[in-house]
N, C-alpha and C. Protein backbone atom coordinates (compact mmCIF):
# COMPACT_ATOMS: atom_id res chain seq x y z
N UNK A 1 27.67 -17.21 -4.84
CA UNK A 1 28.18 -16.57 -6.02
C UNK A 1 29.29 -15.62 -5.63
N UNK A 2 30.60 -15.45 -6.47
CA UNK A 2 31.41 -14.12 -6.59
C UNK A 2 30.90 -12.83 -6.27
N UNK A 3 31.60 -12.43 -5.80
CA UNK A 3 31.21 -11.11 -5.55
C UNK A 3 32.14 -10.42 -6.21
N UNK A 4 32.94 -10.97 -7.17
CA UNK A 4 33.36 -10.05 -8.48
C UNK A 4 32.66 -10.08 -9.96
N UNK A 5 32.35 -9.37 -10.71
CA UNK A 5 31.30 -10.29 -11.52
C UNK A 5 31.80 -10.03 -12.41
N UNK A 6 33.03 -10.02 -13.19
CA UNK A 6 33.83 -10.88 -14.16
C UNK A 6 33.67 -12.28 -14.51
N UNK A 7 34.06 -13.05 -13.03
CA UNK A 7 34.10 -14.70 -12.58
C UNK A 7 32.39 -14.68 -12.63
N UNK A 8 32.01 -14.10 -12.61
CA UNK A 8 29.99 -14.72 -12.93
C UNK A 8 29.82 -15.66 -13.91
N UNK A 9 30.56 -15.46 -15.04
CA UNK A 9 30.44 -16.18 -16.28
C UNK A 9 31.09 -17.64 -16.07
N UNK A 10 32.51 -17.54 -15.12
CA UNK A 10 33.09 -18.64 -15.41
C UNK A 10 32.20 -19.45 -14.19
N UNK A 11 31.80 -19.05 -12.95
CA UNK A 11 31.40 -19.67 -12.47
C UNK A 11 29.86 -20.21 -12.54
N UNK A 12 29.53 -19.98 -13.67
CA UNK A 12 28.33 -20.67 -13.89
C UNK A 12 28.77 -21.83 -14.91
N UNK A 13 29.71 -21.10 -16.08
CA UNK A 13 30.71 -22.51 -16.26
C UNK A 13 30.91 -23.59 -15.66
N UNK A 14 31.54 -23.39 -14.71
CA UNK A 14 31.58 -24.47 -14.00
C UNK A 14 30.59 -25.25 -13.20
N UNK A 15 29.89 -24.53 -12.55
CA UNK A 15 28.97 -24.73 -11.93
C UNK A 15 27.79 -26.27 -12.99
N UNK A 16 27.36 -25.77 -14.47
CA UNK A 16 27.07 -25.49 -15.45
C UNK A 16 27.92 -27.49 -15.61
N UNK A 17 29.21 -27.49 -15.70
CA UNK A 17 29.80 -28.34 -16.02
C UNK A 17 29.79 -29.57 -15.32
N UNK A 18 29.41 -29.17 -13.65
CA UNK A 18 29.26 -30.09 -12.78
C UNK A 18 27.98 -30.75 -12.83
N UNK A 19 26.99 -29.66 -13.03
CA UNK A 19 25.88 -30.56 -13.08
C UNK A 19 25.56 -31.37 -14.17
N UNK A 20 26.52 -31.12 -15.53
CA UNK A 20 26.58 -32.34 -16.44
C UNK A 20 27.47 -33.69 -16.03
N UNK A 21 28.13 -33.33 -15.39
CA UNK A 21 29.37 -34.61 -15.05
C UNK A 21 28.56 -35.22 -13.89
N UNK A 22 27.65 -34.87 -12.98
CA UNK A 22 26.77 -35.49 -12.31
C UNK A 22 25.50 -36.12 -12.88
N UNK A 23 24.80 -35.62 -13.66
CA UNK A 23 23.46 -35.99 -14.30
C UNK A 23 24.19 -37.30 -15.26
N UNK A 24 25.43 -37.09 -16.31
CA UNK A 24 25.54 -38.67 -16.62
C UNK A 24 26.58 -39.31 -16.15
N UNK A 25 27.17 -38.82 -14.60
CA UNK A 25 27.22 -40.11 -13.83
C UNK A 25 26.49 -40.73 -13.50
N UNK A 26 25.18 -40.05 -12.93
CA UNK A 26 23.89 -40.70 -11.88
C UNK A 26 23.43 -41.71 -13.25
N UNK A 27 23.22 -40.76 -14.80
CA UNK A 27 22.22 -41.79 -15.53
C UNK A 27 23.45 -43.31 -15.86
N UNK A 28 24.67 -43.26 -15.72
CA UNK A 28 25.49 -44.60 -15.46
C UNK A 28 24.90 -45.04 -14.66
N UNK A 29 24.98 -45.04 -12.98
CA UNK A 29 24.36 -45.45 -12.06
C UNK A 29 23.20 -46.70 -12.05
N UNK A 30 22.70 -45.31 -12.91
CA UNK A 30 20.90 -46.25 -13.17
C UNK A 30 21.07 -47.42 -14.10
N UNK A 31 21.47 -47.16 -15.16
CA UNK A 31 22.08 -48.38 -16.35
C UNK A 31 22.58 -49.37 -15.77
N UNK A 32 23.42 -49.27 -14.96
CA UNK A 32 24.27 -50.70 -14.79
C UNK A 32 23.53 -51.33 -13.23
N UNK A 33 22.98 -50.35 -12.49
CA UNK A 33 22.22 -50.82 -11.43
C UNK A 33 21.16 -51.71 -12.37
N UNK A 34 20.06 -51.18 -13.06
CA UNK A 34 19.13 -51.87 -13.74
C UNK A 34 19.70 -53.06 -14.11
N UNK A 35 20.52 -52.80 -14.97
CA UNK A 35 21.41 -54.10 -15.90
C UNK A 35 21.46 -55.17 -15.22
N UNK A 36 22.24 -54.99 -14.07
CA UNK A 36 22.30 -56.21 -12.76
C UNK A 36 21.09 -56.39 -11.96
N UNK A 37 20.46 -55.59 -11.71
CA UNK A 37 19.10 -56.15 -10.81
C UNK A 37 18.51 -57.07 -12.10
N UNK A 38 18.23 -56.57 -13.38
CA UNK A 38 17.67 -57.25 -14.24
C UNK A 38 18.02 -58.39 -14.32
N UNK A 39 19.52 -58.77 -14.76
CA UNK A 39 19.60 -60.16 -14.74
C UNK A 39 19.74 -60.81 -13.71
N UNK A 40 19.68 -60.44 -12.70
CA UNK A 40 19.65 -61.00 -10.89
C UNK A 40 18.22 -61.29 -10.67
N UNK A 41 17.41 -60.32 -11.11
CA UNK A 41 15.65 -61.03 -11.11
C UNK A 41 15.08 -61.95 -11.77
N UNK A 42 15.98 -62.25 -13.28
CA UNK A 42 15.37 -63.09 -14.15
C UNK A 42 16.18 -64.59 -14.18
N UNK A 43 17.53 -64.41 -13.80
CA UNK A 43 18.23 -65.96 -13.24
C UNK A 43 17.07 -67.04 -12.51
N UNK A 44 17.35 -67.82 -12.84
CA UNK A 44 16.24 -69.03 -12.10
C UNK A 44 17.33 -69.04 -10.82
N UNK A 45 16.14 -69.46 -10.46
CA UNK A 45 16.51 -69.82 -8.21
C UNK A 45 16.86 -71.09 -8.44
N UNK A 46 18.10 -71.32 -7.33
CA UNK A 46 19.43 -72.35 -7.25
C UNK A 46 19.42 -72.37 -5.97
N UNK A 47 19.74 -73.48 -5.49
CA UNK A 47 20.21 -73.78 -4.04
C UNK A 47 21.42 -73.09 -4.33
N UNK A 48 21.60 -72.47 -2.53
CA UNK A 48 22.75 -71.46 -1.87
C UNK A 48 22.76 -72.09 -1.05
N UNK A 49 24.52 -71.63 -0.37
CA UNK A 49 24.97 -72.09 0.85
C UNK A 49 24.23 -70.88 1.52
N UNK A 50 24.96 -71.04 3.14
CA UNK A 50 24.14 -69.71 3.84
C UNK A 50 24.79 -68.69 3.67
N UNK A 51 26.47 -69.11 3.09
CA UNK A 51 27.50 -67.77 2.29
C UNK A 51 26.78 -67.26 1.63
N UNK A 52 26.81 -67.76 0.46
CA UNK A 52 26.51 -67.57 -0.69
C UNK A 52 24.87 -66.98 -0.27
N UNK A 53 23.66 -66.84 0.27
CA UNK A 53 22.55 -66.41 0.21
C UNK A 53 23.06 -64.54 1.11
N UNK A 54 24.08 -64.57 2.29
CA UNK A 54 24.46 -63.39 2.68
C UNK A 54 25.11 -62.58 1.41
N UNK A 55 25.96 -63.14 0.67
CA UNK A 55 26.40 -62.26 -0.40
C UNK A 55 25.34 -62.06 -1.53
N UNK A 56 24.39 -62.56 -1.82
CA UNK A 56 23.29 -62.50 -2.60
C UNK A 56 22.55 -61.54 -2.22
N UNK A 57 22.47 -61.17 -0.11
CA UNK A 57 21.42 -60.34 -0.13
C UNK A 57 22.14 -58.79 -0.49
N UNK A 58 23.59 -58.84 -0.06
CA UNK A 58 24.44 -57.77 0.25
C UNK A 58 24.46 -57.04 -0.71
N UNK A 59 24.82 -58.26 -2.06
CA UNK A 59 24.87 -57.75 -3.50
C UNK A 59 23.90 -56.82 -4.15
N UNK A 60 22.45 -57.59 -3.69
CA UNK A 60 21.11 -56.99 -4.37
C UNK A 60 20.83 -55.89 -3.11
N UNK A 61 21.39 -55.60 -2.25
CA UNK A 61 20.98 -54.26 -1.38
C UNK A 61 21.81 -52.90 -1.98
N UNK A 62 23.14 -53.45 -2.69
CA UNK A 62 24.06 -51.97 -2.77
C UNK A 62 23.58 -52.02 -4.14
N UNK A 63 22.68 -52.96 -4.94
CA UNK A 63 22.40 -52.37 -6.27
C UNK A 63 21.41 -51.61 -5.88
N UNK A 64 20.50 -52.02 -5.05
CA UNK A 64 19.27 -50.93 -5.21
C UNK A 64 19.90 -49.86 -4.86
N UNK A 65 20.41 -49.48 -3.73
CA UNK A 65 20.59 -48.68 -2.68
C UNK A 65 21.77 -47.73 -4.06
N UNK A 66 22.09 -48.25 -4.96
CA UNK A 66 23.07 -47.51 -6.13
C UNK A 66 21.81 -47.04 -6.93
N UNK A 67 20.80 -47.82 -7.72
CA UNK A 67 20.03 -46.91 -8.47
C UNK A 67 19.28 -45.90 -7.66
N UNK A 68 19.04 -46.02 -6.37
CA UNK A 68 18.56 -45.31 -5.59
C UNK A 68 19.19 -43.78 -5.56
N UNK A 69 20.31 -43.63 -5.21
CA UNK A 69 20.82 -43.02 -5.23
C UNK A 69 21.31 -42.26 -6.69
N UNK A 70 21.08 -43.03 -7.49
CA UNK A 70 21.87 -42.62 -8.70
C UNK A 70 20.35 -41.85 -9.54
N UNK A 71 19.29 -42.08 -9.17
CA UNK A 71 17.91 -41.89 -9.37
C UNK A 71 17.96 -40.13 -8.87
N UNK A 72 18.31 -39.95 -7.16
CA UNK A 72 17.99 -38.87 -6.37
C UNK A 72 19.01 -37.68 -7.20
N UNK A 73 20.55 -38.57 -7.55
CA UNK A 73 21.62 -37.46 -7.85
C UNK A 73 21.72 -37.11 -9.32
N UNK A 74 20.37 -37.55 -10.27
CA UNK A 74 20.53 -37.03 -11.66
C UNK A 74 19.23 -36.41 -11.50
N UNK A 75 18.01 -36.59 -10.74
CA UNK A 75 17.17 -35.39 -10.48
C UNK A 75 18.00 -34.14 -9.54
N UNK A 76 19.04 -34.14 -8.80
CA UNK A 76 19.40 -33.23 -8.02
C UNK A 76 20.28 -32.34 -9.09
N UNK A 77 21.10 -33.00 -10.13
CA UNK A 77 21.42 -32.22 -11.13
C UNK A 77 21.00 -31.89 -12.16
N UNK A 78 19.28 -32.18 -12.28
CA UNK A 78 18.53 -31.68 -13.27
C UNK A 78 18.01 -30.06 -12.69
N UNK A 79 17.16 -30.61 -11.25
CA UNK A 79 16.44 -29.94 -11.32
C UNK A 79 17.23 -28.74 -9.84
N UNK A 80 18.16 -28.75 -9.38
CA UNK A 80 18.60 -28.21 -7.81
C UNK A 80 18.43 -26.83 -7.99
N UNK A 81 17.63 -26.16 -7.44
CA UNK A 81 17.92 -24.62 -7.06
C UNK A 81 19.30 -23.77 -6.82
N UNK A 82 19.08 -22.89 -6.74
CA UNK A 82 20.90 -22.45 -6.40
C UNK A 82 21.11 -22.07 -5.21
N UNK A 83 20.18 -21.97 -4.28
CA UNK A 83 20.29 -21.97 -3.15
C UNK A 83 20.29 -23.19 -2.47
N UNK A 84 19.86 -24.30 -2.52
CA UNK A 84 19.81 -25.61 -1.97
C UNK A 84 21.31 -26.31 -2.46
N UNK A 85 22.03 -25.47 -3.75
CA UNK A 85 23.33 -25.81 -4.41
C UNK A 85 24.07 -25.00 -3.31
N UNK A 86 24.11 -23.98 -3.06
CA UNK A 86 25.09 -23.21 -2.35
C UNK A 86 24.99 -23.92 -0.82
N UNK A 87 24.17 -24.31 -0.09
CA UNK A 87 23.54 -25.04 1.17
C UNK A 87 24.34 -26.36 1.07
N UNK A 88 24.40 -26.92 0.03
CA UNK A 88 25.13 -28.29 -0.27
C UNK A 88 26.02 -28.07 -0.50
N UNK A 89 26.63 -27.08 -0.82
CA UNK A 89 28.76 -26.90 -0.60
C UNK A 89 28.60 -27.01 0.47
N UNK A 90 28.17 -25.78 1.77
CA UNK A 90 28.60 -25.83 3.02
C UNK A 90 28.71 -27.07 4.24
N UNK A 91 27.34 -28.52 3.30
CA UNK A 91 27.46 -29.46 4.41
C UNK A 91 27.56 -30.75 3.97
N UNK A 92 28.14 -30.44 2.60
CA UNK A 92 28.80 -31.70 1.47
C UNK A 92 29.37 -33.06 2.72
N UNK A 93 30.58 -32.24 3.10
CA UNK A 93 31.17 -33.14 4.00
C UNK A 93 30.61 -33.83 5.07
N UNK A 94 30.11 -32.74 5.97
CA UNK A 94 29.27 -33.10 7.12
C UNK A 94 28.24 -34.46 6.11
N UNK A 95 27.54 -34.42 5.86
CA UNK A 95 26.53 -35.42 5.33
C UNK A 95 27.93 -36.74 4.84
N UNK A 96 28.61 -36.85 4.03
CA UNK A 96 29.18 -37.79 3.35
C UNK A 96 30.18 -38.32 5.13
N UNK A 97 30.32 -37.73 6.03
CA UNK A 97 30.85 -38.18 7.19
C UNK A 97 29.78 -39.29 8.49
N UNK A 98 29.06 -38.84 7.88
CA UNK A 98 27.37 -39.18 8.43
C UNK A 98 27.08 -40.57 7.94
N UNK A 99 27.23 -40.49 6.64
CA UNK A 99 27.19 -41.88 5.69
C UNK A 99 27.91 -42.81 5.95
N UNK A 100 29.10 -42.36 6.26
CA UNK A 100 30.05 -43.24 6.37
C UNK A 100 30.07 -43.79 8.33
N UNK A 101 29.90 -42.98 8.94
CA UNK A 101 29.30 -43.44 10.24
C UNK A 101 28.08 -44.04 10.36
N UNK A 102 27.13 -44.17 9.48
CA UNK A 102 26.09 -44.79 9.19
C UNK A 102 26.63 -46.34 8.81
N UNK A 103 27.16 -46.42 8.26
CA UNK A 103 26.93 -47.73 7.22
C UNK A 103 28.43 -48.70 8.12
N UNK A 104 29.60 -47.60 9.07
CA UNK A 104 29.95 -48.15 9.90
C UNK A 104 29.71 -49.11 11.19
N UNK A 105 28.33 -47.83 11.79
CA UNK A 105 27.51 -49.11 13.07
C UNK A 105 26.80 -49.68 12.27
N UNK A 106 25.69 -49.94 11.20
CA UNK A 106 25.37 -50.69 10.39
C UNK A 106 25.63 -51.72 10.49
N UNK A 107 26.78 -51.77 9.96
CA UNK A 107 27.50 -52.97 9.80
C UNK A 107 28.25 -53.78 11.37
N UNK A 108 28.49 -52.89 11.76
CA UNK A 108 29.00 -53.45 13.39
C UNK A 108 27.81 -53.90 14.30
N UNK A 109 26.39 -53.24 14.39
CA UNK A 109 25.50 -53.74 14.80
C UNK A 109 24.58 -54.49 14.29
N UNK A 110 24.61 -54.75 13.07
CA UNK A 110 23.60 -55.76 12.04
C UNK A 110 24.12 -57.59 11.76
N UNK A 111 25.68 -57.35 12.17
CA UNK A 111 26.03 -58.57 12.38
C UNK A 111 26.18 -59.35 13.61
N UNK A 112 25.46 -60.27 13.45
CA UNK A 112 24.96 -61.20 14.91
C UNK A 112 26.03 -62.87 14.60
């Protein structure tokens, strides 16, 4: 928080504003993740090439792995403390650098 407390007001404003622009991004998330897992579960089973069964699994992993996420980040903007909020400015980046080095060897070591 400010340590001028004029900006108290605006920065709960904002603060205030983000966690709406997050809670119905995440509840998008969930909608269109559902939407597609739904009709991806209820399609009848078809012969696949062995392409076509890798992009099938790839597809149905980043949907979950999206409502998943989209599940954690509209409870995190329902319910986040303001201390676990202030903790998550300082290592926003660090973590989203992590992810992305994650899903880099991932992918470099998962393909054989």
């Amino acid at each position: 928080m400010d340590a001028n407390p004029q900006n108290d007001g605006a920065s709960r404003f904002e603060r205030l504003a983000w966690r709406v622009f997050e809670g119905f991004g995440s509840l998008l998330g969930i909608f269109c993740s559902v939407g597609v897992l739904y009709v991806r579960y209820t399609e009848p089973a078809r012969q696949q090439s062995w392409s076509e069964r890798i992009a099938s699994a790839i597809s149905w992993e980043f949907f979950v792995a999206l409502f998943i996420a989209s599940c954690v980040g509209f409870i995190w903007a329902v319910a986040a403390p303001r201390w676990l909020e202030k903790l998550s400015g300082k290592t926003s980046l660090r973590v989203i650098i992590l992810l992305l080095l994650w899903i880099v060897v991932g992918t470099l070591l998962g393909v054989r």
